[in-house]
Protein backbone atom coordinates (compact mmCIF):
# COMPACT_ATOMS: atom_id res chain seq x y z
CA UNK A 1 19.69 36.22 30.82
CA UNK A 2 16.81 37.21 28.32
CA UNK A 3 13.29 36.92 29.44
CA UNK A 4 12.07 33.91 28.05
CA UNK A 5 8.80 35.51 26.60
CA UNK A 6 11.33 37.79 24.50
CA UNK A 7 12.92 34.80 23.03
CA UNK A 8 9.15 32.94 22.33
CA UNK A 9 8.34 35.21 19.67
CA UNK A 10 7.07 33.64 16.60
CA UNK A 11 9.92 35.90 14.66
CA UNK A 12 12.22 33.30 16.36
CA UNK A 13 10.47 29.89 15.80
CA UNK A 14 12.23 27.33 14.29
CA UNK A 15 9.67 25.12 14.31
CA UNK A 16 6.04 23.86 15.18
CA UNK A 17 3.71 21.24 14.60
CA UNK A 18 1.42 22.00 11.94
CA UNK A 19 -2.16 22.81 12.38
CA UNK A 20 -3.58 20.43 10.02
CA UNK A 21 -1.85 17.70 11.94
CA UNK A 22 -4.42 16.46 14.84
CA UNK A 23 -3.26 15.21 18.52
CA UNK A 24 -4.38 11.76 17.88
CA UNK A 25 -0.89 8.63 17.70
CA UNK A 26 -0.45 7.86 14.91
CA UNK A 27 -0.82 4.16 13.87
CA UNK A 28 2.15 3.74 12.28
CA UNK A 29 5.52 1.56 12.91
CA UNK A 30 8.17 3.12 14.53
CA UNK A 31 10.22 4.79 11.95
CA UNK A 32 7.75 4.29 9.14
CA UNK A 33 7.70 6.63 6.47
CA UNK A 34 4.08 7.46 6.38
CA UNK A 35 4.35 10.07 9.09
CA UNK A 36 7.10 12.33 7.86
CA UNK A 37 4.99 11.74 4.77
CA UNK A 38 1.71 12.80 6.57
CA UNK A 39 3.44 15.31 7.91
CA UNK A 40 5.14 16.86 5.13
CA UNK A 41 1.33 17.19 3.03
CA UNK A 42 -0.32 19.06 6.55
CA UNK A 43 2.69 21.58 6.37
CA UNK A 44 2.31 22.58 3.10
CA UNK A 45 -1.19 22.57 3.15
CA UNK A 46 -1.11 25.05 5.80
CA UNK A 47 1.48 27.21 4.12
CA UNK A 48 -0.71 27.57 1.11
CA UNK A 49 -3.38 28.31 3.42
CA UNK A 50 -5.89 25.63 1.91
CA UNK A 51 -6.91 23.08 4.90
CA UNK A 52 -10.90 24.21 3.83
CA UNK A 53 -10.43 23.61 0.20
CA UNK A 54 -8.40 19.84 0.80
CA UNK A 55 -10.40 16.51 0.08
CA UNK A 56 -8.02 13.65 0.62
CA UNK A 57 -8.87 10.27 -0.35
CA UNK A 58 -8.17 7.25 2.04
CA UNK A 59 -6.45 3.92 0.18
CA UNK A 60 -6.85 0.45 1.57
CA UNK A 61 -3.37 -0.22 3.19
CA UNK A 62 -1.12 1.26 6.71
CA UNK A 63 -2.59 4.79 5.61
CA UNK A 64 -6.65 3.50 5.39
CA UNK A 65 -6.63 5.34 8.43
CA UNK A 66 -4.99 8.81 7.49
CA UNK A 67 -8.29 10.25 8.40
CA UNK A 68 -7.38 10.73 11.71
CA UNK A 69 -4.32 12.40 11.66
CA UNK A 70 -4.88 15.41 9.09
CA UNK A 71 -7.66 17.61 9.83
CA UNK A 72 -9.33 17.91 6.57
CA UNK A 73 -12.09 16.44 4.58
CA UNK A 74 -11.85 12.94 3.66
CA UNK A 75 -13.00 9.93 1.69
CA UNK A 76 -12.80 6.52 1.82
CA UNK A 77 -12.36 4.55 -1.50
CA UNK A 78 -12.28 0.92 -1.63
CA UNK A 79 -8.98 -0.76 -2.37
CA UNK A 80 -7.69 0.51 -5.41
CA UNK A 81 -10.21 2.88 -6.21
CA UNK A 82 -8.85 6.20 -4.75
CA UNK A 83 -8.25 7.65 -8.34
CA UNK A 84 -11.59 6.82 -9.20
CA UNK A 85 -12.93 8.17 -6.55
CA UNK A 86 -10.60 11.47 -6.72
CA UNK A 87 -11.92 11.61 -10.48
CA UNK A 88 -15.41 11.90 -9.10
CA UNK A 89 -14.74 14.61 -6.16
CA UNK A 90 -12.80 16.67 -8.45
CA UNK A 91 -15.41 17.07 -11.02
CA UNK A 92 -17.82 17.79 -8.57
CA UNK A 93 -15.86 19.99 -6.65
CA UNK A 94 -13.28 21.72 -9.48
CA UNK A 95 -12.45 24.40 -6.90
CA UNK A 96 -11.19 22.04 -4.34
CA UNK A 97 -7.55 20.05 -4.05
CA UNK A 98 -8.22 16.58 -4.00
CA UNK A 99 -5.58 14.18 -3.65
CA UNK A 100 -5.29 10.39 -3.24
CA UNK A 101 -2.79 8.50 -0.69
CA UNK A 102 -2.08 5.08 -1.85
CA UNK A 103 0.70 2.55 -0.95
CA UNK A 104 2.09 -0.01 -3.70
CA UNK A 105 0.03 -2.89 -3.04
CA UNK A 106 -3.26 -0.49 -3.44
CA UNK A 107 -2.15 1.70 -6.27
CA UNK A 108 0.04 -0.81 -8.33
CA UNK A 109 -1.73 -3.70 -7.84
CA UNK A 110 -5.68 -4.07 -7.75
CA UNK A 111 -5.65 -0.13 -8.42
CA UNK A 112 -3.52 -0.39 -11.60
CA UNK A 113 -6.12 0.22 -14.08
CA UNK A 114 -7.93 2.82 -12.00
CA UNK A 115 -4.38 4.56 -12.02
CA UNK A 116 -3.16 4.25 -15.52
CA UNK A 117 -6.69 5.71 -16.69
CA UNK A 118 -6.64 8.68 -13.89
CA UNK A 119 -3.55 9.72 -15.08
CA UNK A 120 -4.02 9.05 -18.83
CA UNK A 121 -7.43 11.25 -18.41
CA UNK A 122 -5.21 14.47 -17.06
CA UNK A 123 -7.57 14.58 -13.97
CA UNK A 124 -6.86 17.56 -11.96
CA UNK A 125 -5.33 15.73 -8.88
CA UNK A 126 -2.25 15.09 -6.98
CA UNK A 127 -1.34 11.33 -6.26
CA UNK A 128 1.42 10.31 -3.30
CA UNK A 129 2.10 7.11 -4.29
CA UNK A 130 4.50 5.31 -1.10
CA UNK A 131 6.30 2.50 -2.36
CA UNK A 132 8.13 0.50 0.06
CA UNK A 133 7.75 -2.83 -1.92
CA UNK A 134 5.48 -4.73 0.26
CA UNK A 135 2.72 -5.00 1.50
CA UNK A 136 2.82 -3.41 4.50
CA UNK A 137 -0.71 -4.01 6.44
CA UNK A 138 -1.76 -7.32 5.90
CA UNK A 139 1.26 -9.48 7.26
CA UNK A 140 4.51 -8.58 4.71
CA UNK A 141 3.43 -10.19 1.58
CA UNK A 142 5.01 -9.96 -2.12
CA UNK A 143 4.25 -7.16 -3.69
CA UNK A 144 4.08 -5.81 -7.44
CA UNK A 145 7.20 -3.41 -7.03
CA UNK A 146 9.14 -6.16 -4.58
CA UNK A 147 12.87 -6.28 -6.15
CA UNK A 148 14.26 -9.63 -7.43
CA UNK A 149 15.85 -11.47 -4.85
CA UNK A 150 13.96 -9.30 -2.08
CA UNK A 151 12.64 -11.89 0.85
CA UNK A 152 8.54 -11.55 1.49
CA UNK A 153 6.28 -13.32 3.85
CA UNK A 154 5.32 -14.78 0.73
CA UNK A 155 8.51 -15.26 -1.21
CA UNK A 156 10.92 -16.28 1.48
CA UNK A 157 14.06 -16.87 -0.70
CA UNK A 158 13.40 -14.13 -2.87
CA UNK A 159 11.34 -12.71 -5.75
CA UNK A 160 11.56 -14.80 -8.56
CA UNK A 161 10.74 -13.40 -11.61
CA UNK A 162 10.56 -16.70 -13.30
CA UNK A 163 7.40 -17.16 -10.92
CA UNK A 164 6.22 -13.73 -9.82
CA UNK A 165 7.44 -11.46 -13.30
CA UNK A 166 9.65 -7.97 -12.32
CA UNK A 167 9.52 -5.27 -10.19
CA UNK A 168 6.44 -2.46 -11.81
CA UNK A 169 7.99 0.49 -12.36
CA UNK A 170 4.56 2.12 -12.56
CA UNK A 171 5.78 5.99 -12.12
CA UNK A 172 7.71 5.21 -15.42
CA UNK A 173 4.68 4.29 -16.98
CA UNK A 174 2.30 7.07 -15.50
CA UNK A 175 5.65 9.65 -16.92
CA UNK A 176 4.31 8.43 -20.49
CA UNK A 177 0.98 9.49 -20.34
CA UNK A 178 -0.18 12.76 -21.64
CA UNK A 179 -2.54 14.29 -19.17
CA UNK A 180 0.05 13.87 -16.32
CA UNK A 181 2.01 17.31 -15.98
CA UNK A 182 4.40 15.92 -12.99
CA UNK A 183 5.87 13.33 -12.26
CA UNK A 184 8.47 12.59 -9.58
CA UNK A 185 10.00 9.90 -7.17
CA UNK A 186 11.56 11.23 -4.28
CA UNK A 187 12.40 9.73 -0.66
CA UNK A 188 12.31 10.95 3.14
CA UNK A 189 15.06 9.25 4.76
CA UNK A 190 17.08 12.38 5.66
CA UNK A 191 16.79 15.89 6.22
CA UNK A 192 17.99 16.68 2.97
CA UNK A 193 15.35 14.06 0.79
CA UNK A 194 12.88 15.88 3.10
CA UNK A 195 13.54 18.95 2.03
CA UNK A 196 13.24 17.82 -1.49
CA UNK A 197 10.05 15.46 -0.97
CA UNK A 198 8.59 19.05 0.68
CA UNK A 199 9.06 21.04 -2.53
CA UNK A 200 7.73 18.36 -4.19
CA UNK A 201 4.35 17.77 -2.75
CA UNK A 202 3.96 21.75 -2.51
CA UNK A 203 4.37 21.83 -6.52
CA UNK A 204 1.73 19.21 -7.15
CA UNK A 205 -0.57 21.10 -4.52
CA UNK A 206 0.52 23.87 -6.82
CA UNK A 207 -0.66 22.54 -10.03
CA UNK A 208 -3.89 21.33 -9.08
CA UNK A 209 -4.42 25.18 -8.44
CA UNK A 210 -3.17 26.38 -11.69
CA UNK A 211 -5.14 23.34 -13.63
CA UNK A 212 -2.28 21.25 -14.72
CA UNK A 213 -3.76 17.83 -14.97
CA UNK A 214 -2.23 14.94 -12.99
CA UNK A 215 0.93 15.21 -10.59
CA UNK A 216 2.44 11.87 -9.23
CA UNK A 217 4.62 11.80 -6.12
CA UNK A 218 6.40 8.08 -5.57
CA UNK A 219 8.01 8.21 -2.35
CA UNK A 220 10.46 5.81 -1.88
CA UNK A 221 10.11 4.11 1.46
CA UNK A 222 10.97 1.53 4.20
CA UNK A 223 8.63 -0.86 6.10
CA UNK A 224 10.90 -2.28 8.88
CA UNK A 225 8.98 -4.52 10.32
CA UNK A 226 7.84 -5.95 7.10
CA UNK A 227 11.16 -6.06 5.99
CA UNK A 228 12.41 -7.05 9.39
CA UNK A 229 15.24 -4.62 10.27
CA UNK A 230 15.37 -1.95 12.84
CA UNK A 231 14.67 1.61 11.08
CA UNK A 232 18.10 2.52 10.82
CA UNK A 233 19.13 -0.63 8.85
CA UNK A 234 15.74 -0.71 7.04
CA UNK A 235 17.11 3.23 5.64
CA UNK A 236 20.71 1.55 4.82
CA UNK A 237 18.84 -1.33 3.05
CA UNK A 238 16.64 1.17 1.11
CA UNK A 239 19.44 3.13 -0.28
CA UNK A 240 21.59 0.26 -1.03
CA UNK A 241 19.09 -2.08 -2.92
CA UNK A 242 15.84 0.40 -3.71
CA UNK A 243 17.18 3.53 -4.90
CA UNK A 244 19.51 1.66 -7.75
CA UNK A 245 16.05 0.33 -9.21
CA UNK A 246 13.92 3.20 -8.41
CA UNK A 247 15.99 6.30 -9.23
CA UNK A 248 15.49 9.32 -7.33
CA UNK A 249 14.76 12.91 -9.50
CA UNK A 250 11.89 14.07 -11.54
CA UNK A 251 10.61 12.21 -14.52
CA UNK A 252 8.53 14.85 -16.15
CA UNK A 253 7.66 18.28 -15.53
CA UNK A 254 5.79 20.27 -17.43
């Protein structure tokens, strides 16, 4: 049998928690997609070996309290306002990656204007926009990207757009704008959309080092207690009803 302390070599790791990720439990819902998320940005952060040059900004929403799971610098902008607040760190700091973390309700809703000009401005961020269309935090609520027909706390037979309008497909929108130089939805449901989600966020961390203006990141996600189904069926539901609306690939890349 081979001494273990052969096989421990790093040469033979498959893998290892990153070092950006801190020991604190995270907040989150079983099965929520904000860790792999969280997760995913501390990996490649360490792999590009920037964790002293990384100012994240903190939305209003599940992941107000992201702070305490990546070990980097942080700020906290009020609901909405993350772009606006990235805007002002990145001018002030052109040598640093700053990034925003916003859910739907915070970036697509009272953030919409602070987004739309961000992006139409070509500041030099990256934005992970998670849209699981609802809002998540505050008790399962309708939200601006909610499908039609999709039950909320507050539209319990359904979105109606007679009453509430359609689903925002914002990333469509933000795809338009000139100063954005990627744009991309992607999921993390499976090994293979984490892959892909992965290569994603490293390109965007990427660009803000060669100057590129704005990348976007929507990641498609689940909030199973919001949308009361176990994780499992809350992934099945996802893929059946959210990815025919919002499309998986990249919308722009430049």
């Amino acid at each position: 049998m081979a001494d273990i302390k052969e096989i421990m070599k790093e040469e033979n790791l498959v893998y290892k928690k990153s070092k950006v990720l801190t020991d604190n439990t995270m907040s989150y819902c079983p099965g929520c997609t904000h860790g792999v998320v969280h997760k995913l940005v501390a990996e490649v952060i360490e792999e590009m070996d920037i964790q002293e040059k990384t100012i994240g900004i903190c939305p209003v929403g599940c992941s107000v309290l992201a702070y305490n799971f990546l070990d980097i610098d942080w700020q906290q902008a009020a609901h909405g306002r993350a772009p606006a607040l990235a805007t002002a760190v990145s001018r002030l700091r052109p040598d640093k990656y700053v990034f925003t973390y916003q859910g739907d309700g915070d970036l697509a809703s009272i953030g919409t204007a602070e987004i739309i000009h961000a992006c139409n401005r070509g500041e030099n961020i990256v934005v992970i926009f998670i849209n699981n269309g609802i809002y998540g935090m505050t008790g399962g609520q309708m939200a601006p990207t909610t499908l039609i027909g999709m039950p909320t706390a507050t539209s319990p037979y359904g979105r109606d757009a007679k009453l509430a309008g359609h689903p925002l497909k914002i990333t469509e929108l933000i795809a338009q704008l000139p100063g954005t130089s990627y744009v991309t939805r992607q999921a993390a449901h499976t090994p293979a959309a984490v892959r892909k989600c992965k290569k994603a966020i490293r390109k965007a961390f990427e660009n803000v080092g060669n100057k590129k203006g704005t990348s976007f990141i929507e990641v498609v996600s689940t909030c199973n207690s919001g949308w009361k189904l176990s994780p499992v069926k809350s992934n099945e539901w996802m893929v059946e009803h959210m990815f025919p609306f919002y499309q998986l690939g990249d919308l722009k890349d430049e």
